[in-house]
C-alpha atoms as a PDB file:
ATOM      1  CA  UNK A   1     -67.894 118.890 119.692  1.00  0.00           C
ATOM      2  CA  UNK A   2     -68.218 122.647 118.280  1.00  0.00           C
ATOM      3  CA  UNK A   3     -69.189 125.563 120.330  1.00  0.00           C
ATOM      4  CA  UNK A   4     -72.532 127.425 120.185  1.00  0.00           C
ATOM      5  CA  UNK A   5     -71.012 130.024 117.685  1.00  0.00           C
ATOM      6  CA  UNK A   6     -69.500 127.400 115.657  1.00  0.00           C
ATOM      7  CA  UNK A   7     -72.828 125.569 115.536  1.00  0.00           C
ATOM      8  CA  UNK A   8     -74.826 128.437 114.672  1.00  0.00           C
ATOM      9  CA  UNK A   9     -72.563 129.122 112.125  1.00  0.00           C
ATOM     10  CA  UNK A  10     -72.479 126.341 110.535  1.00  0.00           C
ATOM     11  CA  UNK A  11     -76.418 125.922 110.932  1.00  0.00           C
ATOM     12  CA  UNK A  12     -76.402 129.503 109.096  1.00  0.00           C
ATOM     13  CA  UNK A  13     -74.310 128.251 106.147  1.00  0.00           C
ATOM     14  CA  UNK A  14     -76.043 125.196 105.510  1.00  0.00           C
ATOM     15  CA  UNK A  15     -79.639 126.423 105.313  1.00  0.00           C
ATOM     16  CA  UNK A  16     -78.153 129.284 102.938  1.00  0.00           C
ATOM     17  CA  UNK A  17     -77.093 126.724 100.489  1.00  0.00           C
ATOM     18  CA  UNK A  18     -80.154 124.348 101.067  1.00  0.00           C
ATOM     19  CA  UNK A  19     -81.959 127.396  99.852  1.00  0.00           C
ATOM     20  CA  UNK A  20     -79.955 128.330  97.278  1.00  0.00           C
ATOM     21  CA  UNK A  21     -80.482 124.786  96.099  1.00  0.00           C
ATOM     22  CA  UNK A  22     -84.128 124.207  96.436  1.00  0.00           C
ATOM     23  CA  UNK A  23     -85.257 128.089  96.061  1.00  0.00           C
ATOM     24  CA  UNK A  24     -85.905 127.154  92.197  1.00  0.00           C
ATOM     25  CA  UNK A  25     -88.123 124.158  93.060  1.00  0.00           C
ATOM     26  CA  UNK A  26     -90.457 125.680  95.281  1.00  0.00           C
ATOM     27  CA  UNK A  27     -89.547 123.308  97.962  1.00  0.00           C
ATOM     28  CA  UNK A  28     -91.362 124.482 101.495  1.00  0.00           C
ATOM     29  CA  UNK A  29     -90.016 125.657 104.745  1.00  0.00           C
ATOM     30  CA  UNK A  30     -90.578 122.877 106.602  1.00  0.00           C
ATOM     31  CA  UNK A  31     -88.525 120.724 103.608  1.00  0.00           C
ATOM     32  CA  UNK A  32     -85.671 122.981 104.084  1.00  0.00           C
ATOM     33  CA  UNK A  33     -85.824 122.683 108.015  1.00  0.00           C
ATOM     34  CA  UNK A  34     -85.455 119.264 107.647  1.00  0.00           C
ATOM     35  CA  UNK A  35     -82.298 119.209 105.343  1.00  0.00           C
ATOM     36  CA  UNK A  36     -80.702 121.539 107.501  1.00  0.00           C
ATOM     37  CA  UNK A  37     -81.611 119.167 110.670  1.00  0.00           C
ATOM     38  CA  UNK A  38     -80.112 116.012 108.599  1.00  0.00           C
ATOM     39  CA  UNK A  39     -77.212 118.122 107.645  1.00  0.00           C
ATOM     40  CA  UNK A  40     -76.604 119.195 111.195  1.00  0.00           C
ATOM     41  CA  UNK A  41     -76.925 115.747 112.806  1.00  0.00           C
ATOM     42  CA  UNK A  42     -74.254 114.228 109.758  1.00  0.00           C
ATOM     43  CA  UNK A  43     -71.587 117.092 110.385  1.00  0.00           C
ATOM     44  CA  UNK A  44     -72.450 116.658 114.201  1.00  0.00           C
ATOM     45  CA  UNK A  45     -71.765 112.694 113.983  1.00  0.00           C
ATOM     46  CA  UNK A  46     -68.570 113.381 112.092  1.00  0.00           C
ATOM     47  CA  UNK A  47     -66.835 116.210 114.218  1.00  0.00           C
ATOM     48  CA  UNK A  48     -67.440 113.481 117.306  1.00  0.00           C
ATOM     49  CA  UNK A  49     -65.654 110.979 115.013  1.00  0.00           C
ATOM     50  CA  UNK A  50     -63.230 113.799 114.240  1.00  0.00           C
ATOM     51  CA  UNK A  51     -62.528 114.277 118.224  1.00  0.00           C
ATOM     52  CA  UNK A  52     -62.487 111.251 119.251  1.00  0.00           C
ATOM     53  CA  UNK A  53     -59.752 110.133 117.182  1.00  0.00           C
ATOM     54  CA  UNK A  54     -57.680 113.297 118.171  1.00  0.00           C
ATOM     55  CA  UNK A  55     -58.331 112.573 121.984  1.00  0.00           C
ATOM     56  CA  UNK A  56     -57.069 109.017 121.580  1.00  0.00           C
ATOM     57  CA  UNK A  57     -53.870 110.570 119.541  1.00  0.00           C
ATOM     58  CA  UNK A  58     -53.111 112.803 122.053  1.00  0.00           C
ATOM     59  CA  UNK A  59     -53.670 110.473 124.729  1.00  0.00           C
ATOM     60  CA  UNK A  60     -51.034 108.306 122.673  1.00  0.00           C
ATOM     61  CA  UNK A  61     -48.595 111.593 122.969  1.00  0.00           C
ATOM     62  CA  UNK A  62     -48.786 112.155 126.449  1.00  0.00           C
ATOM     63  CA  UNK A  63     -47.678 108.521 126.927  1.00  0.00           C
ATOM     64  CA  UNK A  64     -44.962 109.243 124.545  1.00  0.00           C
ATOM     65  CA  UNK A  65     -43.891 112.551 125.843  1.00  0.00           C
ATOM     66  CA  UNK A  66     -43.720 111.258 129.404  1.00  0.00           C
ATOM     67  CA  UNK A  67     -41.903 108.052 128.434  1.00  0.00           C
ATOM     68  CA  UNK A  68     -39.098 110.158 127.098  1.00  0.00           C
ATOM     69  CA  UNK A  69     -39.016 112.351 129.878  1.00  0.00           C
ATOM     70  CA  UNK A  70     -38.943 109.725 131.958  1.00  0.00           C
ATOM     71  CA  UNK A  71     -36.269 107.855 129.837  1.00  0.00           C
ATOM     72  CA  UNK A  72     -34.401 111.245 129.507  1.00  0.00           C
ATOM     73  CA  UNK A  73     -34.072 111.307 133.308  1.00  0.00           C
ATOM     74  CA  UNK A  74     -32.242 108.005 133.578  1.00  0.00           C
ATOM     75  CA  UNK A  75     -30.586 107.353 130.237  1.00  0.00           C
ATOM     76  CA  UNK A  76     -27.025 109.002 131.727  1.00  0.00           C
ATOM     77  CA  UNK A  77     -27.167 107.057 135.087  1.00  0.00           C
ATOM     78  CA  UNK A  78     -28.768 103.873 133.867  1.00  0.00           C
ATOM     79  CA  UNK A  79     -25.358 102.447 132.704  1.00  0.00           C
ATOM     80  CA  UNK A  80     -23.557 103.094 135.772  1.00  0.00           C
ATOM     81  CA  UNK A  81     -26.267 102.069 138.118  1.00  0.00           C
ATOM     82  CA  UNK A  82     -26.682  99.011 136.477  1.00  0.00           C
ATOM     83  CA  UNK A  83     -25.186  95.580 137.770  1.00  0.00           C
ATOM     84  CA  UNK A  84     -22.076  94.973 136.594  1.00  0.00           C
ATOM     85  CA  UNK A  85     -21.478  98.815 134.707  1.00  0.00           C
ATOM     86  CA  UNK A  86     -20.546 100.449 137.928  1.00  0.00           C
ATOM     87  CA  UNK A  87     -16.922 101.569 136.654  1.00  0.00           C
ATOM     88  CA  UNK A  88     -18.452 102.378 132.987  1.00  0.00           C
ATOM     89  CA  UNK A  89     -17.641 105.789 131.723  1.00  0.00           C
ATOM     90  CA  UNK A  90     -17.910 107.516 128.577  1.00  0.00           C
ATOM     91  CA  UNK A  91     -15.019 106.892 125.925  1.00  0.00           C
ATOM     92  CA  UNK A  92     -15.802 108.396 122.753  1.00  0.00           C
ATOM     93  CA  UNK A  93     -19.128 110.153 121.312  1.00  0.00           C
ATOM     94  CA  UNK A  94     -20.300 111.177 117.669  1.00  0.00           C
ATOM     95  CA  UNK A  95     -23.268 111.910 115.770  1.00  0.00           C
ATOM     96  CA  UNK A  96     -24.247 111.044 111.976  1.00  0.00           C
ATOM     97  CA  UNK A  97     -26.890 112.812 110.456  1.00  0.00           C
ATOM     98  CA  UNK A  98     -29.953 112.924 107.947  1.00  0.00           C
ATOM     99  CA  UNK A  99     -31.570 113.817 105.426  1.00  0.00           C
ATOM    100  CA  UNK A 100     -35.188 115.449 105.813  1.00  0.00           C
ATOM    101  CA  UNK A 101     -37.654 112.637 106.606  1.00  0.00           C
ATOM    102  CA  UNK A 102     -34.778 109.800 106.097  1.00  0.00           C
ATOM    103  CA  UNK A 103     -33.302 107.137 108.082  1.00  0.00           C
ATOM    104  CA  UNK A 104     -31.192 106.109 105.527  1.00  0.00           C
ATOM    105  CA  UNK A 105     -27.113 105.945 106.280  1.00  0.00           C
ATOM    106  CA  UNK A 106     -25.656 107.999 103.537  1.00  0.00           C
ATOM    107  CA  UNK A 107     -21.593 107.830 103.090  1.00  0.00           C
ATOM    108  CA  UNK A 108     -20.156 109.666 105.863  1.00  0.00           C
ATOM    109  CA  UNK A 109     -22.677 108.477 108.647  1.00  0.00           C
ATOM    110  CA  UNK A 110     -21.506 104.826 107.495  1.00  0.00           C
ATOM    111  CA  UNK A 111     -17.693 105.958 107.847  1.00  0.00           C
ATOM    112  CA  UNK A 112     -19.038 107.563 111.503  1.00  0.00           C
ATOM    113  CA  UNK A 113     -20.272 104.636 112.454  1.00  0.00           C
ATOM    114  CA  UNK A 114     -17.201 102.500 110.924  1.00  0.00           C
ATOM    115  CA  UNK A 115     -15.181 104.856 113.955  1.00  0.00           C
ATOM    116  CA  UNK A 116     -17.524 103.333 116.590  1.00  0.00           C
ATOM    117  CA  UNK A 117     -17.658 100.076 115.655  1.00  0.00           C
ATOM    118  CA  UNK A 118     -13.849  99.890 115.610  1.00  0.00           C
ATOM    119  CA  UNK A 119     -13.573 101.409 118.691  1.00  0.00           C
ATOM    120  CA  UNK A 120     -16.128  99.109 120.374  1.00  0.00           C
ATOM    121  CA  UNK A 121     -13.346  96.399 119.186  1.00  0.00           C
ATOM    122  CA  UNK A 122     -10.168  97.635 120.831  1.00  0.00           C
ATOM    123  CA  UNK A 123     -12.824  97.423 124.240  1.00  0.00           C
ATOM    124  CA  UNK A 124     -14.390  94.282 124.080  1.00  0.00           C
ATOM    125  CA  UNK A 125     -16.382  95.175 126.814  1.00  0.00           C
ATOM    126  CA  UNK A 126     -17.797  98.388 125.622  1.00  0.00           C
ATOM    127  CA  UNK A 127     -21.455  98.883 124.567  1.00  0.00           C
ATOM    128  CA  UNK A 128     -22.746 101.686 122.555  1.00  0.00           C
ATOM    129  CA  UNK A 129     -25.692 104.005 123.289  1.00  0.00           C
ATOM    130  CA  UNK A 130     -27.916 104.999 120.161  1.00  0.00           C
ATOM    131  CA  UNK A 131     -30.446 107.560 120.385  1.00  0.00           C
ATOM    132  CA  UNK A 132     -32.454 108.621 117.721  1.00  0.00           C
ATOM    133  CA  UNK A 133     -33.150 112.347 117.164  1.00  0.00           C
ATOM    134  CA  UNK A 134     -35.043 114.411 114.861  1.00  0.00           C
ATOM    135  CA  UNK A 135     -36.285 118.239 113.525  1.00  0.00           C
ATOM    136  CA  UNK A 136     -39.019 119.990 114.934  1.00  0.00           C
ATOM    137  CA  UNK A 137     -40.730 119.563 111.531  1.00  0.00           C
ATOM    138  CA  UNK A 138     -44.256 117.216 112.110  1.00  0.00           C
ATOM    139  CA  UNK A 139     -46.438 115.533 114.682  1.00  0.00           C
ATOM    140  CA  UNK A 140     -44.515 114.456 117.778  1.00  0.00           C
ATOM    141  CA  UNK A 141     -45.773 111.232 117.375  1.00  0.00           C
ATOM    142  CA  UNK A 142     -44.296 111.015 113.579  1.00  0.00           C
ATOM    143  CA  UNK A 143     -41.186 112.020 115.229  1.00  0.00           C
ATOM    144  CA  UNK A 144     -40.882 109.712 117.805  1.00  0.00           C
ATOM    145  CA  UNK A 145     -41.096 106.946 115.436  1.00  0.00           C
ATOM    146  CA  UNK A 146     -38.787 108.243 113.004  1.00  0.00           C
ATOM    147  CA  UNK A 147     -36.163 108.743 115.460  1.00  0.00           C
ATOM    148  CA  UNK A 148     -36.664 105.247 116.256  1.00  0.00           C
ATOM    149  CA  UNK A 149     -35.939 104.391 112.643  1.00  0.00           C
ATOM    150  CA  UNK A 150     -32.932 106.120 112.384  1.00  0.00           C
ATOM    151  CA  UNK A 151     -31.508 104.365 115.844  1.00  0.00           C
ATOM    152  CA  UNK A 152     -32.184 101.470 114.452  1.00  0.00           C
ATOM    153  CA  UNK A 153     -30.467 101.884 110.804  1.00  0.00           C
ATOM    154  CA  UNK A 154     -27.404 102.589 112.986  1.00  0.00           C
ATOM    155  CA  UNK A 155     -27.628  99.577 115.088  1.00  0.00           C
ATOM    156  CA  UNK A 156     -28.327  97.561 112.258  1.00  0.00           C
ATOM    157  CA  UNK A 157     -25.199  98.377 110.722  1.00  0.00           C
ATOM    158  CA  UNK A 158     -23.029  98.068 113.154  1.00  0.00           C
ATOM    159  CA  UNK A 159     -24.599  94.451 113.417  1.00  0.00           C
ATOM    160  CA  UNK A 160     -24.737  93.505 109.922  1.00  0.00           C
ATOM    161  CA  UNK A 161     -21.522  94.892 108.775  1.00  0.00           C
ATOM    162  CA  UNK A 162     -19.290  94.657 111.989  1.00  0.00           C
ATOM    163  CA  UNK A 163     -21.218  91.757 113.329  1.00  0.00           C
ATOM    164  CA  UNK A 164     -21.563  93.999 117.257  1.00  0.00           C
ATOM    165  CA  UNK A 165     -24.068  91.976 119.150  1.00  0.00           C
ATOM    166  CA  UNK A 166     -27.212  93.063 119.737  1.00  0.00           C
ATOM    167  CA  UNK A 167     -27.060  93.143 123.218  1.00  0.00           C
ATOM    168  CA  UNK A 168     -24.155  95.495 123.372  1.00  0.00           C
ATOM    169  CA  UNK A 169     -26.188  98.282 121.810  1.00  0.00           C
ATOM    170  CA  UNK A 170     -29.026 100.254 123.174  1.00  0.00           C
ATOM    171  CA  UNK A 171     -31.113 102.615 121.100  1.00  0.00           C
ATOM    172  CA  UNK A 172     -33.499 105.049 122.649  1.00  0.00           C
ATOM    173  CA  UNK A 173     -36.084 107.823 120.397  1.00  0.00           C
ATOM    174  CA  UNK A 174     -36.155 111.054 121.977  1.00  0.00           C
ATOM    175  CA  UNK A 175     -38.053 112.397 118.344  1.00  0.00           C
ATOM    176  CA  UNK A 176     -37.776 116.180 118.134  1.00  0.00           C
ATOM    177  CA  UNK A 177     -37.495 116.788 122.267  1.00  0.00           C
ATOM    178  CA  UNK A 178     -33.595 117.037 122.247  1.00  0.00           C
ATOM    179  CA  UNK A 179     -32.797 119.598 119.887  1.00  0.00           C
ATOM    180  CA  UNK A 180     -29.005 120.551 119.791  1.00  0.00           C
ATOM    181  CA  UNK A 181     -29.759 123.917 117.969  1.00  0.00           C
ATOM    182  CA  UNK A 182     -32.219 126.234 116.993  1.00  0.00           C
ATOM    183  CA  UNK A 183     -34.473 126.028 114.014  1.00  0.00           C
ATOM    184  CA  UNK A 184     -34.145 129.760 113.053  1.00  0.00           C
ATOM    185  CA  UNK A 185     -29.921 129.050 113.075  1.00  0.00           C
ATOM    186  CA  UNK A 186     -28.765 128.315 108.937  1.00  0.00           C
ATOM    187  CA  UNK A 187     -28.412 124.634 109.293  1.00  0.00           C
ATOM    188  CA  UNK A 188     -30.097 124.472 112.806  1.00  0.00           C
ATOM    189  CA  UNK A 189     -33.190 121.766 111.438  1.00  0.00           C
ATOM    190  CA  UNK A 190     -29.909 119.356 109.680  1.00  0.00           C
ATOM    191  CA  UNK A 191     -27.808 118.964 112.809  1.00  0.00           C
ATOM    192  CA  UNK A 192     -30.892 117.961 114.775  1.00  0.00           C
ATOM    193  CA  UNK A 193     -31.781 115.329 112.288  1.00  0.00           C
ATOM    194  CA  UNK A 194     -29.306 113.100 113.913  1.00  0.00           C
ATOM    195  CA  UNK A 195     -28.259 109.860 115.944  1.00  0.00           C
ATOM    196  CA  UNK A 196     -26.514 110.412 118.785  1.00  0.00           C
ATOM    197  CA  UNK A 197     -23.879 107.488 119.736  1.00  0.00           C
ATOM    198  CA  UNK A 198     -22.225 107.167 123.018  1.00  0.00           C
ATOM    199  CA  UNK A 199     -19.469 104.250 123.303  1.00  0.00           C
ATOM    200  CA  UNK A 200     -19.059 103.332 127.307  1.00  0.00           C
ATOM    201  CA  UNK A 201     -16.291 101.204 128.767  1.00  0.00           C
ATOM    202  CA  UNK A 202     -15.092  99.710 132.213  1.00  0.00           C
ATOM    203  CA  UNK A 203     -12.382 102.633 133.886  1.00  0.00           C
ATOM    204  CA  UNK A 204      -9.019 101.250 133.299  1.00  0.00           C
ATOM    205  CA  UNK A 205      -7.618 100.964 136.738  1.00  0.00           C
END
């Protein structure tokens, strides 16, 4: 809904253009009253339509923004923690990178990715983290999804091409929250449109 000043306002501007409309014709100021009221009560109808849908949006962020927090707290001690990844440690990490608004591999985040997945096959019990990053450039929201897309490019070549099962890679969206440099830096907005990949394997005892 709009304030009192807002209202008035816009009460203001719409009788001064009823007016201006119906001045010609004669038209009385009861008539005029009344085409304001309408106006009022279709602008009024509309800005509750307008707020409603931005209350349920941002409701949808919050559940987004505290799902990656939440996420972001566990992602580095979920592997170890897990059954069976107790002795898992990090053995090799690299990022590819995108375009603006893409999620599209171009040549050199294929050959990246070629790395991993040839690492992931001299440990055949290695699985790969994939999380999906982006700029601070849009709606959170947007973001979240689009670093989604991009996780998922990656894991689905590594799949397609290098045949790595699914269920040795895990892809996570962390959408603009993660930045790994600041916009105002020359370049800063390109190395944050990235994946991030993380290759873990048992400790060699």
């Amino acid at each position: 809904m709009i304030g009192k000043e807002g209202a008035l306002m816009a009460r203001a501007i719409i009788a001064a253009m009823i007016c201006v409309a119906l001045i010609g014709c004669g038209a009385s100021k009861q008539f005029v009253n009344d085409e304001v009221t309408n106006s009022e009560k279709r602008i009024a109808s509309r800005l509750d339509e307008i707020a409603g849908k931005t209350d349920n949006n941002s409701q949808e962020l919050t559940k987004l923004q505290n799902l990656s927090l939440e996420l972001s707290k566990k992602t580095d001690m979920a592997i170890n923690k897990a059954s069976g990844f107790e002795d898992y440690q990090v053995i090799w990490e690299g990022n590819v990178t995108f375009g603006f608004d893409k999620a599209d591999l171009d040549g050199v985040a294929q050959e990246i990715l070629s790395t991993a997945a040839n690492k992931m096959a001299e440990n055949k019990q290695s699985i790969i983290e994939i999380t999906g990053h982006t700029d601070a450039t849009g709606p959170a929201t947007y973001n979240y999804q689009l670093g989604d897309r991009r996780a998922n490019a990656s894991r689905r070549f590594l799949a397609e091409k290098y045949s790595i099962p699914l269920y040795r890679m895990f892809i996570l969206s962390f959408g603009k929250d993660k930045p790994v440099s600041a916009p105002d830096i020359r370049g800063g907005n390109a190395k944050n449109r990235r994946v991030s990949l993380r290759i873990w394997a048992p400790v060699v005892k």
